[in-house]
C-alpha atoms as a PDB file:
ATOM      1  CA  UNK A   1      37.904  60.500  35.667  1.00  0.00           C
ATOM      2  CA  UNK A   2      38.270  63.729  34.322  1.00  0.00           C
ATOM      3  CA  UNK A   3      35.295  66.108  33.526  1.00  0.00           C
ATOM      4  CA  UNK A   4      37.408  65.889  29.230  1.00  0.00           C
ATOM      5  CA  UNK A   5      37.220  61.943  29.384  1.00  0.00           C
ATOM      6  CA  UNK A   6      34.032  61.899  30.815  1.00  0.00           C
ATOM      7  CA  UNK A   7      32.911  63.915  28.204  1.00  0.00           C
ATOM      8  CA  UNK A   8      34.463  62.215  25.369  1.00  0.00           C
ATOM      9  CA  UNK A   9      33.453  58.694  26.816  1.00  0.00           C
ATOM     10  CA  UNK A  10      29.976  60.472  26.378  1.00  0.00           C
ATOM     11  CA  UNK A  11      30.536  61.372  22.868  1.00  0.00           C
ATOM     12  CA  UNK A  12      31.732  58.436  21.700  1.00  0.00           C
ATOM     13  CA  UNK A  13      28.644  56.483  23.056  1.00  0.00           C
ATOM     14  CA  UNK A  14      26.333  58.787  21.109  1.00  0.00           C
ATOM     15  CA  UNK A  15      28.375  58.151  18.168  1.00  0.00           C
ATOM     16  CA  UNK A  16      27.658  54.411  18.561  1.00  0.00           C
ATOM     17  CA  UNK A  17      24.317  54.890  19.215  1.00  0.00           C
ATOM     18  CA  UNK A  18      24.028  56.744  15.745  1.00  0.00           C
ATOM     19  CA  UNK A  19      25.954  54.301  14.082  1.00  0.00           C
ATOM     20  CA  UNK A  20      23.513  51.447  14.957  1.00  0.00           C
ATOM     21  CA  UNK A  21      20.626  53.901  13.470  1.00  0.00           C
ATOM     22  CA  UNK A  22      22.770  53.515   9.882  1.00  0.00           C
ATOM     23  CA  UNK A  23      21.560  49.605  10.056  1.00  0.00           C
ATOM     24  CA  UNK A  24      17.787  50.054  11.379  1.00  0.00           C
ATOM     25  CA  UNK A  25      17.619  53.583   8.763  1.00  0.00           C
ATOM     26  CA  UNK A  26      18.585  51.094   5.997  1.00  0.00           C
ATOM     27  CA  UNK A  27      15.901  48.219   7.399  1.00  0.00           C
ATOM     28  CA  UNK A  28      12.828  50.992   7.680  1.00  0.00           C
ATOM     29  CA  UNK A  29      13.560  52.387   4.232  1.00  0.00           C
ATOM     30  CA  UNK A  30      12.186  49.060   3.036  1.00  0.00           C
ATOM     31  CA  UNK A  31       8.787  50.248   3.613  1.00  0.00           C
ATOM     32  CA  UNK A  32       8.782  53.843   4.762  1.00  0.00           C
ATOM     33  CA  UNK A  33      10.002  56.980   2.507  1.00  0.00           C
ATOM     34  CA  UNK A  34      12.943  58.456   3.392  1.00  0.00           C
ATOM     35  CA  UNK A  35      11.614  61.836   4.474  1.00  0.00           C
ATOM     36  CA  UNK A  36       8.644  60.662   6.277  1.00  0.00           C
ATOM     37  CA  UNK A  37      10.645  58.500   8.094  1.00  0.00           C
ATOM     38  CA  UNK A  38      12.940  60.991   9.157  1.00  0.00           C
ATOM     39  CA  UNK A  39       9.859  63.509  10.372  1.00  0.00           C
ATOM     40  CA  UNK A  40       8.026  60.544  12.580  1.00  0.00           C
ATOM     41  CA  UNK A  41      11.294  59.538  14.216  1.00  0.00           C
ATOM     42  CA  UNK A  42      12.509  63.332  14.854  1.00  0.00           C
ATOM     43  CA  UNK A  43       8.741  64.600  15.918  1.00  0.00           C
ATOM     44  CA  UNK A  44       8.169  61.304  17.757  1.00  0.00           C
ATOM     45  CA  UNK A  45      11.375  62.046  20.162  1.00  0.00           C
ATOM     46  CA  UNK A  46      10.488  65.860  20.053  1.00  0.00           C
ATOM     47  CA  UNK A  47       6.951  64.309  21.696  1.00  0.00           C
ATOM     48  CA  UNK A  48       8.736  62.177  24.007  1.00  0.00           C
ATOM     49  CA  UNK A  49      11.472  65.313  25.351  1.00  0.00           C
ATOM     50  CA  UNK A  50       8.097  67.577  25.414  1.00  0.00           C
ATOM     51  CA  UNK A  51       7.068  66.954  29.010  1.00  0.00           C
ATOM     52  CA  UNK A  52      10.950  67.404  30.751  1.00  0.00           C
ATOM     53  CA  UNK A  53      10.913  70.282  28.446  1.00  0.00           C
ATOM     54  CA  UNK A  54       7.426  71.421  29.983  1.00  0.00           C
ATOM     55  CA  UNK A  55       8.789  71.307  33.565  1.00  0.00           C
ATOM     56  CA  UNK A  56       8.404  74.503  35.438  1.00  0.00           C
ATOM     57  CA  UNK A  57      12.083  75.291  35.501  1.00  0.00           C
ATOM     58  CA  UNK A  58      11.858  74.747  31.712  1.00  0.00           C
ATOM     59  CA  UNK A  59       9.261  76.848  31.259  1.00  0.00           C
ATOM     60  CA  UNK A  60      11.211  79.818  32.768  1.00  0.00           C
ATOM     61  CA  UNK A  61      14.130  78.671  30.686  1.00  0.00           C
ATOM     62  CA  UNK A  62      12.163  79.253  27.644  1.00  0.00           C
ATOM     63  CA  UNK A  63      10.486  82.779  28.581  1.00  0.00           C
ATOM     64  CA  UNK A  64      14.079  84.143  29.121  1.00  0.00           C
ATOM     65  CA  UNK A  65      15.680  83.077  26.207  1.00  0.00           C
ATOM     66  CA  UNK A  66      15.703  86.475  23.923  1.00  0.00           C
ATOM     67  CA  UNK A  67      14.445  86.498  20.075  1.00  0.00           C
ATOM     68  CA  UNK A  68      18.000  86.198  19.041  1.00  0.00           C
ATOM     69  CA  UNK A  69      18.677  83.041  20.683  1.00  0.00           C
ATOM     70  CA  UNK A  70      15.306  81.651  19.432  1.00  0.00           C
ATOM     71  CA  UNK A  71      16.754  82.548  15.630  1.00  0.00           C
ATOM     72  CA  UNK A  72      20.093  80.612  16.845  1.00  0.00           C
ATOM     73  CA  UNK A  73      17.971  77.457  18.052  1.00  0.00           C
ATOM     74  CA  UNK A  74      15.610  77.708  15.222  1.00  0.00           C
ATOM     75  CA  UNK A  75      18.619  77.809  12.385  1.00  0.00           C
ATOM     76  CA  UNK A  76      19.944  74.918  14.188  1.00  0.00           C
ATOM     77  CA  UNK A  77      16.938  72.841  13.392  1.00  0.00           C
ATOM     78  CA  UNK A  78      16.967  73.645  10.003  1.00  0.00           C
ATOM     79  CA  UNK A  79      20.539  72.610   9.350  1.00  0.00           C
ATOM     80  CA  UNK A  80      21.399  69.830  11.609  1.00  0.00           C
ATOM     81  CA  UNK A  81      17.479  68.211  11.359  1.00  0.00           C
ATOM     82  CA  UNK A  82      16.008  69.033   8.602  1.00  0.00           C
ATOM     83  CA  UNK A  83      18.428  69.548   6.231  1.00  0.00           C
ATOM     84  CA  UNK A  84      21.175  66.887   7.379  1.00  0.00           C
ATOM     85  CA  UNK A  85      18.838  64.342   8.686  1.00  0.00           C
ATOM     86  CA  UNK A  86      16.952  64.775   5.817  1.00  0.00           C
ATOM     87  CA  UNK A  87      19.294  64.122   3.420  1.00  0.00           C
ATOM     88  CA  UNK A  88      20.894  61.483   5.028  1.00  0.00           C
ATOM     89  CA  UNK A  89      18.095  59.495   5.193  1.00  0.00           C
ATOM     90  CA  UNK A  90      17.799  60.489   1.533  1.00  0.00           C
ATOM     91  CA  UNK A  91      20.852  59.048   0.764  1.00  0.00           C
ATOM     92  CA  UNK A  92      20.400  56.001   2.646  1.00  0.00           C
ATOM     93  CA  UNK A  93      17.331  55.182   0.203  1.00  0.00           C
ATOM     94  CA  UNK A  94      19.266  56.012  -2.954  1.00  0.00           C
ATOM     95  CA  UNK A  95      22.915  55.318  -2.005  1.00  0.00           C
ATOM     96  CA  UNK A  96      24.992  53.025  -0.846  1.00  0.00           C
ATOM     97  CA  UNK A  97      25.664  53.530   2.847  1.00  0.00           C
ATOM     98  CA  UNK A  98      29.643  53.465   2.377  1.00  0.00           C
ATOM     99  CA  UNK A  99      28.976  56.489   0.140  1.00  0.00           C
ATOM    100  CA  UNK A 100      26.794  58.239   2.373  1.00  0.00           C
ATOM    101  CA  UNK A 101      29.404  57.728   4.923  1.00  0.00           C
ATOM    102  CA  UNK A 102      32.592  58.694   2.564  1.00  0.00           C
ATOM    103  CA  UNK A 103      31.012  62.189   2.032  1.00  0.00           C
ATOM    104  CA  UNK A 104      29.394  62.682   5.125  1.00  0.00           C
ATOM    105  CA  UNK A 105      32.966  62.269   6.276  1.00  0.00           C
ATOM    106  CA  UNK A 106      34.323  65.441   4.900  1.00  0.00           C
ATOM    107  CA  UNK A 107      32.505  67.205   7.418  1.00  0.00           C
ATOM    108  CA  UNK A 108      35.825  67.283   9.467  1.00  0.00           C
ATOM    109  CA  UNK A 109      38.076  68.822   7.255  1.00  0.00           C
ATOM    110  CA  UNK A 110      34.892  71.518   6.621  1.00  0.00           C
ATOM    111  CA  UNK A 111      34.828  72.036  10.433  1.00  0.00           C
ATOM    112  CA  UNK A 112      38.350  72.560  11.372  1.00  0.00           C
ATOM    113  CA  UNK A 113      38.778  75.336   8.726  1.00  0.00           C
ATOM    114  CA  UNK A 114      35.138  77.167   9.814  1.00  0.00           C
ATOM    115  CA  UNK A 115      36.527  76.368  13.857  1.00  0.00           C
ATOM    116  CA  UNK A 116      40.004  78.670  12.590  1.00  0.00           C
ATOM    117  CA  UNK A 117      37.678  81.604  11.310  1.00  0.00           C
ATOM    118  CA  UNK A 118      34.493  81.432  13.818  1.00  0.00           C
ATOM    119  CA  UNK A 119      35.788  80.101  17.020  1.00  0.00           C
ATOM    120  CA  UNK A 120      39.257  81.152  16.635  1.00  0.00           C
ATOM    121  CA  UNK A 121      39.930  77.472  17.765  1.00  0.00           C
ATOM    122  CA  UNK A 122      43.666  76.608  16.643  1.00  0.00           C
ATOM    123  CA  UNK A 123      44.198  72.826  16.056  1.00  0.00           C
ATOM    124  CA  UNK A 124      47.918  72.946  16.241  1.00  0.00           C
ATOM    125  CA  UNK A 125      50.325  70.745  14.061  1.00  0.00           C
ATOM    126  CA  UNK A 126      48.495  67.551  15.946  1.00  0.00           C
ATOM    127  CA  UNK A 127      45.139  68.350  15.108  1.00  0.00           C
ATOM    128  CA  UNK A 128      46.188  68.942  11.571  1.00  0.00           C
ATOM    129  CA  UNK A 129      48.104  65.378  11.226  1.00  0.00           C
ATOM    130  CA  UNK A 130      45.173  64.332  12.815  1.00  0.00           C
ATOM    131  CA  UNK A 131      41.978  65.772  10.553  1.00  0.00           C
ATOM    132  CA  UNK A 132      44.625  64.533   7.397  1.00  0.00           C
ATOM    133  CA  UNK A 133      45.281  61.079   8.768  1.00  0.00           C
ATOM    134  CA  UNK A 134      41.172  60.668   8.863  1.00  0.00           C
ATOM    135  CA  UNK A 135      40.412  61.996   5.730  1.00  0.00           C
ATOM    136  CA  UNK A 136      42.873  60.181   4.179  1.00  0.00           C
ATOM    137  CA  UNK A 137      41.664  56.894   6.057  1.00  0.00           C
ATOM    138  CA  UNK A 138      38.004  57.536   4.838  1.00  0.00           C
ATOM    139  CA  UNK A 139      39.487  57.999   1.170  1.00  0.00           C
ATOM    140  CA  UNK A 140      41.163  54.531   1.460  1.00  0.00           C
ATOM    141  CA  UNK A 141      38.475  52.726   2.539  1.00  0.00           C
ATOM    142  CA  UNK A 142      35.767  53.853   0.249  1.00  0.00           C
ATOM    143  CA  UNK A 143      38.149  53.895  -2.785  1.00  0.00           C
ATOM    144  CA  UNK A 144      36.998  54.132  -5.288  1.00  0.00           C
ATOM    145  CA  UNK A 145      33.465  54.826  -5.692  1.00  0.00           C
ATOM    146  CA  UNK A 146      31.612  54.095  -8.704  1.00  0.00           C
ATOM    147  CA  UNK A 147      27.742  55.144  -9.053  1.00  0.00           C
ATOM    148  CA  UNK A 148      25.547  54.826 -11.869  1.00  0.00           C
ATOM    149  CA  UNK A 149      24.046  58.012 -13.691  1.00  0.00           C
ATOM    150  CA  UNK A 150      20.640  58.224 -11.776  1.00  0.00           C
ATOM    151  CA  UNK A 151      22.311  58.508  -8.015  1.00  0.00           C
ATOM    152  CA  UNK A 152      23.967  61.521  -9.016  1.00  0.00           C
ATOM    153  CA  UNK A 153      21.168  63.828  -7.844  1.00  0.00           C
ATOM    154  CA  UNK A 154      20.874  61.959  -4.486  1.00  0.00           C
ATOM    155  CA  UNK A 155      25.313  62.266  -4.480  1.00  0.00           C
ATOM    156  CA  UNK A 156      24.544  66.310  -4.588  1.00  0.00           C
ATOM    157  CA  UNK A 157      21.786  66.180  -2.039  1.00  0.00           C
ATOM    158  CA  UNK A 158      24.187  64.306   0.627  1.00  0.00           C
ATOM    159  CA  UNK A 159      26.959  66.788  -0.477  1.00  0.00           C
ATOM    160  CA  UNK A 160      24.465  69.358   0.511  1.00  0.00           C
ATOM    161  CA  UNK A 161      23.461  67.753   3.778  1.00  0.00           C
ATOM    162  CA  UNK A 162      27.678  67.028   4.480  1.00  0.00           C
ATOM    163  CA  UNK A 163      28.008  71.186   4.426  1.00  0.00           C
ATOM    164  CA  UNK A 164      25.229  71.810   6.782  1.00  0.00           C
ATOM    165  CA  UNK A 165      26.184  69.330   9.257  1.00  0.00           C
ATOM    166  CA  UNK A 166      29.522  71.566   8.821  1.00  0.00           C
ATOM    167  CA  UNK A 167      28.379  74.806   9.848  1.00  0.00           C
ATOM    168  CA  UNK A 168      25.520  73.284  12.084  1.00  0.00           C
ATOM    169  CA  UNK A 169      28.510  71.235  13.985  1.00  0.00           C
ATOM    170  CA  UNK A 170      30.101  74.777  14.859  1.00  0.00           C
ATOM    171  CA  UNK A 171      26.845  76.617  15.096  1.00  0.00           C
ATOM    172  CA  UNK A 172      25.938  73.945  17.790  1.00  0.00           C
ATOM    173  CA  UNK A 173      29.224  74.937  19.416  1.00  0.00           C
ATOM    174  CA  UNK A 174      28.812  77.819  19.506  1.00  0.00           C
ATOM    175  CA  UNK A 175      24.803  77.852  21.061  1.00  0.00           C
ATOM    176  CA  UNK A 176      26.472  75.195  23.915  1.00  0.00           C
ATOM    177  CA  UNK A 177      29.458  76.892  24.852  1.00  0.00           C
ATOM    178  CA  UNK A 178      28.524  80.521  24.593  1.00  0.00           C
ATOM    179  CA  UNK A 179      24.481  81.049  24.987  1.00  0.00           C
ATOM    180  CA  UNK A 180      24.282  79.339  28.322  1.00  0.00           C
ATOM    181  CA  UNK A 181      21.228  77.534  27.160  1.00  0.00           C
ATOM    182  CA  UNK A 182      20.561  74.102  29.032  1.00  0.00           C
ATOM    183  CA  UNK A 183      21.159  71.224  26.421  1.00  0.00           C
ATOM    184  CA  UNK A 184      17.750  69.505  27.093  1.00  0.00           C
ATOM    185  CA  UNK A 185      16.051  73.160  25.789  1.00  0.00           C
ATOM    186  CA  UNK A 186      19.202  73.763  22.548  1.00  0.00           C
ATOM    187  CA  UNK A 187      17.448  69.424  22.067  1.00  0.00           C
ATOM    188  CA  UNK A 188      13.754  70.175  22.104  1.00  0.00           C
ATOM    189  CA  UNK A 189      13.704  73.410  20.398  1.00  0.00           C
ATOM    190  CA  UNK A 190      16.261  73.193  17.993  1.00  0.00           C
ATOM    191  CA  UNK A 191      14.850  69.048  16.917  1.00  0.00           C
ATOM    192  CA  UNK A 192      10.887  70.203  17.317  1.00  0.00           C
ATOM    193  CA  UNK A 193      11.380  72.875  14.603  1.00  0.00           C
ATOM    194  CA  UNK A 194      13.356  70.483  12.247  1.00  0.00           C
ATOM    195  CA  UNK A 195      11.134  67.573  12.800  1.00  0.00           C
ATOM    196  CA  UNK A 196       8.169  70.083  11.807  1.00  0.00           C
ATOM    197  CA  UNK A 197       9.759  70.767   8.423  1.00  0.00           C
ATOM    198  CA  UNK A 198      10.538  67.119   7.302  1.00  0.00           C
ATOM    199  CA  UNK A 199       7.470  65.315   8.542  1.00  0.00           C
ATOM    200  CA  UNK A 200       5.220  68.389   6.481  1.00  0.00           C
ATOM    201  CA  UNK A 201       7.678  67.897   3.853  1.00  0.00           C
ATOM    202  CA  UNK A 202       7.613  63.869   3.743  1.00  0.00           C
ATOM    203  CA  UNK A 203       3.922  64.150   3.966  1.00  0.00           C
ATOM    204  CA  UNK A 204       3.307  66.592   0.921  1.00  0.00           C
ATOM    205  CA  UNK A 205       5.921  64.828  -1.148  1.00  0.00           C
ATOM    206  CA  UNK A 206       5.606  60.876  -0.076  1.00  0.00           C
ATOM    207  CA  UNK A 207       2.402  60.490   2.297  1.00  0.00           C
ATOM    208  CA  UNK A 208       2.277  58.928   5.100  1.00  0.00           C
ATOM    209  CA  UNK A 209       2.343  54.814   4.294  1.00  0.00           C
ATOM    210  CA  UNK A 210       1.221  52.126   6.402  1.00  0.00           C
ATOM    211  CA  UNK A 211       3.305  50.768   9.446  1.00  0.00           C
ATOM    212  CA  UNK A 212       3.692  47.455  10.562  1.00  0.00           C
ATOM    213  CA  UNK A 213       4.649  46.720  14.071  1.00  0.00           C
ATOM    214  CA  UNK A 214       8.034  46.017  13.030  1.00  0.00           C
ATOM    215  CA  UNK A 215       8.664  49.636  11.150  1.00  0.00           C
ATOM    216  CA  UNK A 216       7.520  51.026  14.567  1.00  0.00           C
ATOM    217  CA  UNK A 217       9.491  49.427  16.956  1.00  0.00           C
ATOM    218  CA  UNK A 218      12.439  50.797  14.458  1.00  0.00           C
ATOM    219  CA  UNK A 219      10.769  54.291  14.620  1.00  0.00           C
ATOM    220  CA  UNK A 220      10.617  53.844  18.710  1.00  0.00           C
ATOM    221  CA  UNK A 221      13.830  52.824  19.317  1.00  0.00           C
ATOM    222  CA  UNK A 222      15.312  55.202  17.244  1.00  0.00           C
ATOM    223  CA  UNK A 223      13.117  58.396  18.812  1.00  0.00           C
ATOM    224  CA  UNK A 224      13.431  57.105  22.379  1.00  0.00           C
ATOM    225  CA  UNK A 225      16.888  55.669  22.554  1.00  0.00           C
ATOM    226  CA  UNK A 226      18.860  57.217  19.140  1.00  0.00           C
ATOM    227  CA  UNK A 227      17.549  60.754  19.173  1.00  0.00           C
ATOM    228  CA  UNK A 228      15.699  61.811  22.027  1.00  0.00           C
ATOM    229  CA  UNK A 229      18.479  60.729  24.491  1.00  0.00           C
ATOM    230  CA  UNK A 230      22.153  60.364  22.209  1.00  0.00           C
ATOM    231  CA  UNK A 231      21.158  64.088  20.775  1.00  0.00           C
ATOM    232  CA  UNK A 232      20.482  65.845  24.095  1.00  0.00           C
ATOM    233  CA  UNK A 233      23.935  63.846  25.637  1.00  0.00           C
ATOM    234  CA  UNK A 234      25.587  65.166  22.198  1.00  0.00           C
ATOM    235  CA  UNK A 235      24.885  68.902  23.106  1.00  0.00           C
ATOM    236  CA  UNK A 236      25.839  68.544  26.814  1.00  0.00           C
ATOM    237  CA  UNK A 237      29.354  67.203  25.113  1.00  0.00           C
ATOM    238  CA  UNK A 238      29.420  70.543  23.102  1.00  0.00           C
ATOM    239  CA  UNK A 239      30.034  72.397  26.358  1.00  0.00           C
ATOM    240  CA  UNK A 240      33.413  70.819  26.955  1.00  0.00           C
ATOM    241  CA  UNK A 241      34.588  69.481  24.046  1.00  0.00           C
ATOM    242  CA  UNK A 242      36.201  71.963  21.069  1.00  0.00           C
ATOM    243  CA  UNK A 243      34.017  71.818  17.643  1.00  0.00           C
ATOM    244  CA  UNK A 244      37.446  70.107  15.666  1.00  0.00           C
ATOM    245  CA  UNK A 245      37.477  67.640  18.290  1.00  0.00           C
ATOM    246  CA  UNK A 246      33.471  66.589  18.425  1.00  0.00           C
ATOM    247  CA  UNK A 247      34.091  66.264  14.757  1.00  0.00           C
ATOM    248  CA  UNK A 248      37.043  63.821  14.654  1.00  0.00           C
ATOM    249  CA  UNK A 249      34.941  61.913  17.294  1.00  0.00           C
ATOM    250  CA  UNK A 250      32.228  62.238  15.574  1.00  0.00           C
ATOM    251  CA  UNK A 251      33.919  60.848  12.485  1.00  0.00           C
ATOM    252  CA  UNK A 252      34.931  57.327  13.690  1.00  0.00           C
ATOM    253  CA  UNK A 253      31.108  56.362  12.938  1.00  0.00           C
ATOM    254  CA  UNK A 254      33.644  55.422   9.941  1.00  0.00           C
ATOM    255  CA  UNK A 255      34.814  52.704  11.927  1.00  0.00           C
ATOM    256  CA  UNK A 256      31.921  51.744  13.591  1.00  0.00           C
ATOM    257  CA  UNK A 257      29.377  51.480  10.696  1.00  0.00           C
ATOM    258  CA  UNK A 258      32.002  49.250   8.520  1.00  0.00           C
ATOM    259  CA  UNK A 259      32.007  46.815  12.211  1.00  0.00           C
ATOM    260  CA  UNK A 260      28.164  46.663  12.660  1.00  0.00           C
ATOM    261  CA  UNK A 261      27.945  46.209   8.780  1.00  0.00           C
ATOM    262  CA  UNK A 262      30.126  43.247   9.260  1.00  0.00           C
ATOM    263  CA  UNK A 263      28.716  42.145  12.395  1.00  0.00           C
ATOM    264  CA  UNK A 264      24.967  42.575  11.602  1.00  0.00           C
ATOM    265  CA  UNK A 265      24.558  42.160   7.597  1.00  0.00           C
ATOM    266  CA  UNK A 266      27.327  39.963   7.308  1.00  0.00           C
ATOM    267  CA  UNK A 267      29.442  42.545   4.723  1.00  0.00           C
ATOM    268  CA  UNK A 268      33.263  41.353   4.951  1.00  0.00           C
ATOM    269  CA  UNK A 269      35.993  43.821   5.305  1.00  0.00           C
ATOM    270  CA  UNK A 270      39.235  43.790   2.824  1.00  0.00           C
ATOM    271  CA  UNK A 271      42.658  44.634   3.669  1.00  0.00           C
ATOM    272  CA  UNK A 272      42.526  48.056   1.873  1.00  0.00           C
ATOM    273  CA  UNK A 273      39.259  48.551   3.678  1.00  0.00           C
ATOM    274  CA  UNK A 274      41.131  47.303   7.264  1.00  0.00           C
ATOM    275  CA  UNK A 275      43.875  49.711   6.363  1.00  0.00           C
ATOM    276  CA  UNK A 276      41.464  52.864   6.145  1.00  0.00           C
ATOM    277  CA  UNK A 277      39.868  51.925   9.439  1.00  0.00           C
ATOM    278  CA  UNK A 278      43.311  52.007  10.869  1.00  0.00           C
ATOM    279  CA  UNK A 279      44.121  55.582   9.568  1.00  0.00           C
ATOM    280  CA  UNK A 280      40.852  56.758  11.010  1.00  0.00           C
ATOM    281  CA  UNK A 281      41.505  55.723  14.516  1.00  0.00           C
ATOM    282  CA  UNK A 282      45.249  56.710  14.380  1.00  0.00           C
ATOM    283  CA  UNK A 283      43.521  60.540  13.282  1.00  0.00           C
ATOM    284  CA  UNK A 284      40.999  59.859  16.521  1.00  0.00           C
ATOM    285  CA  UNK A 285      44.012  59.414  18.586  1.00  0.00           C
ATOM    286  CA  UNK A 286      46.450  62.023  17.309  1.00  0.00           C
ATOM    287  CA  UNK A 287      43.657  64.591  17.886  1.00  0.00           C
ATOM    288  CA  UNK A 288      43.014  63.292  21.674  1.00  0.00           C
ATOM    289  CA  UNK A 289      46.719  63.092  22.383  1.00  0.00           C
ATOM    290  CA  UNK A 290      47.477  67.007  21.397  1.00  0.00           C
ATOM    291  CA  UNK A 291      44.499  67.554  24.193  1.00  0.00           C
ATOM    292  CA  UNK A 292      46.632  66.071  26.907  1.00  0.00           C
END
């Protein structure tokens, strides 16, 4: 296969991966705040990429990069970890996860306009029909949504998180494609700093509560398998793959949430809802058929 559908077979199994964490997120919020349980699974698989990290080779990787591209790797963190995984798992706790998804989806349409201005990436008259035809399909399927007074705080803090996973999808571009940092150091550095900032953070705010076996084999599998593994595989993507286009792939978690919600907690699909899933993958393909 090619070294492009290599690398967006790769994507899409990351995306997968992170679309299975939607369903164990949603069982460990049962007993574990929403912040604290985003700092123990983020510092737990900063722990576990520590040692590779560590290495000798990685060791000179870090002593060469310069104070600028420690800034870079350190404003990733805050944006795509603490901020976005923050506030997703926020959401999660407060939200209903088709709402969490709906405005997480916007991120797209965010993307392609900062990937015109920062990366001077054009998407064409394809990639346009493309970004519309998923937005469009995410408006369709989540139409309409209703939510009582009280969620409307945790509705602005997902907005929040939906614009920093925005500019941290194109600053993470940018850092892969352009720095010539290995992914496993842009992983470690980038995910130790955020992780550092929501487990303090969950700790001051929520403590840390009592785990059951169960809550940690969700924490586990989620460091180990979910973030620790599908994140560093996500930034070797980044080398090959254009921001707009990561994006769109990155946006069919649409699809695949609705499925394993179907599939796992039983949650049947309408036509309207069927109809929306359509649009997204028809966007998913327009976008990969202007790359040919």
């Amino acid at each position: 296969m090619k070294p492009h559908t290599i690398a967006v077979l790769q994507a899409l199994l990351v995306t997968f991966l992170w679309s299975t964490s939607w369903v164990l997120i949603k069982f460990g919020l049962v007993d574990i705040p929403p912040l604290t349980f985003a700092g123990l699974r983020y510092a737990l698989a900063f722990l576990i990429l520590l040692p590779f990290t560590l290495s000798s080779k990685g060791r000179r990787e870090l002593k060469s990069l310069s104070s600028r591209q420690w800034g870079l790797l350190l404003l990733l963190g805050l944006l795509f970890y603490a901020v976005v995984q923050g506030s997703q798992f926020f959401g999660l706790a407060f939200l209903p996860a088709a709402t969490v998804s709906l405005i997480l989806g916007f991120t797209t349409l965010v993307v392609a306009l900062m990937g015109v201005f920062w990366l001077a990436e054009q998407p064409g008259w394809m990639g346009w029909l493309g970004i519309t035809l998923s937005m469009i399909g995410a408006v369709v399927y989540f139409y309409p949504v209703e939510l009582p007074g009280s969620q409307y705080f945790a509705l602005f803090i997902v907005t929040i998180g939906m614009l920093a996973n925005a500019v941290s999808a194109v600053l993470g571009r940018s850092i892969n494609q352009r720095e010539n940092i290995p992914p496993l150091i842009v992983t470690t550095v980038s995910m130790g700093f955020g992780a550092a900032l929501l487990l303090a953070a969950g700790t001051i705010t929520q403590g840390i509560p009592y785990l059951t076996a169960k809550n940690w084999i969700i924490i586990l599998w989620l460091a180990l398998v979910n973030t620790a593994f599908a994140f560093t595989l996500w930034n070797h993507t980044l080398r090959s793959l254009p921001a707009m286009e990561s994006s769109i792939i990155n946006s069919t978690m649409l699809v695949q949430i609705a499925l394993l919600a179907w599939l796992v907690l039983g949650e049947a699909l309408t036509y309207k809802e069927w109809l929306g899933l359509l649009l997204v993958g028809a966007g998913v393909l327009v976008v990969q058929l202007r790359l040919k």
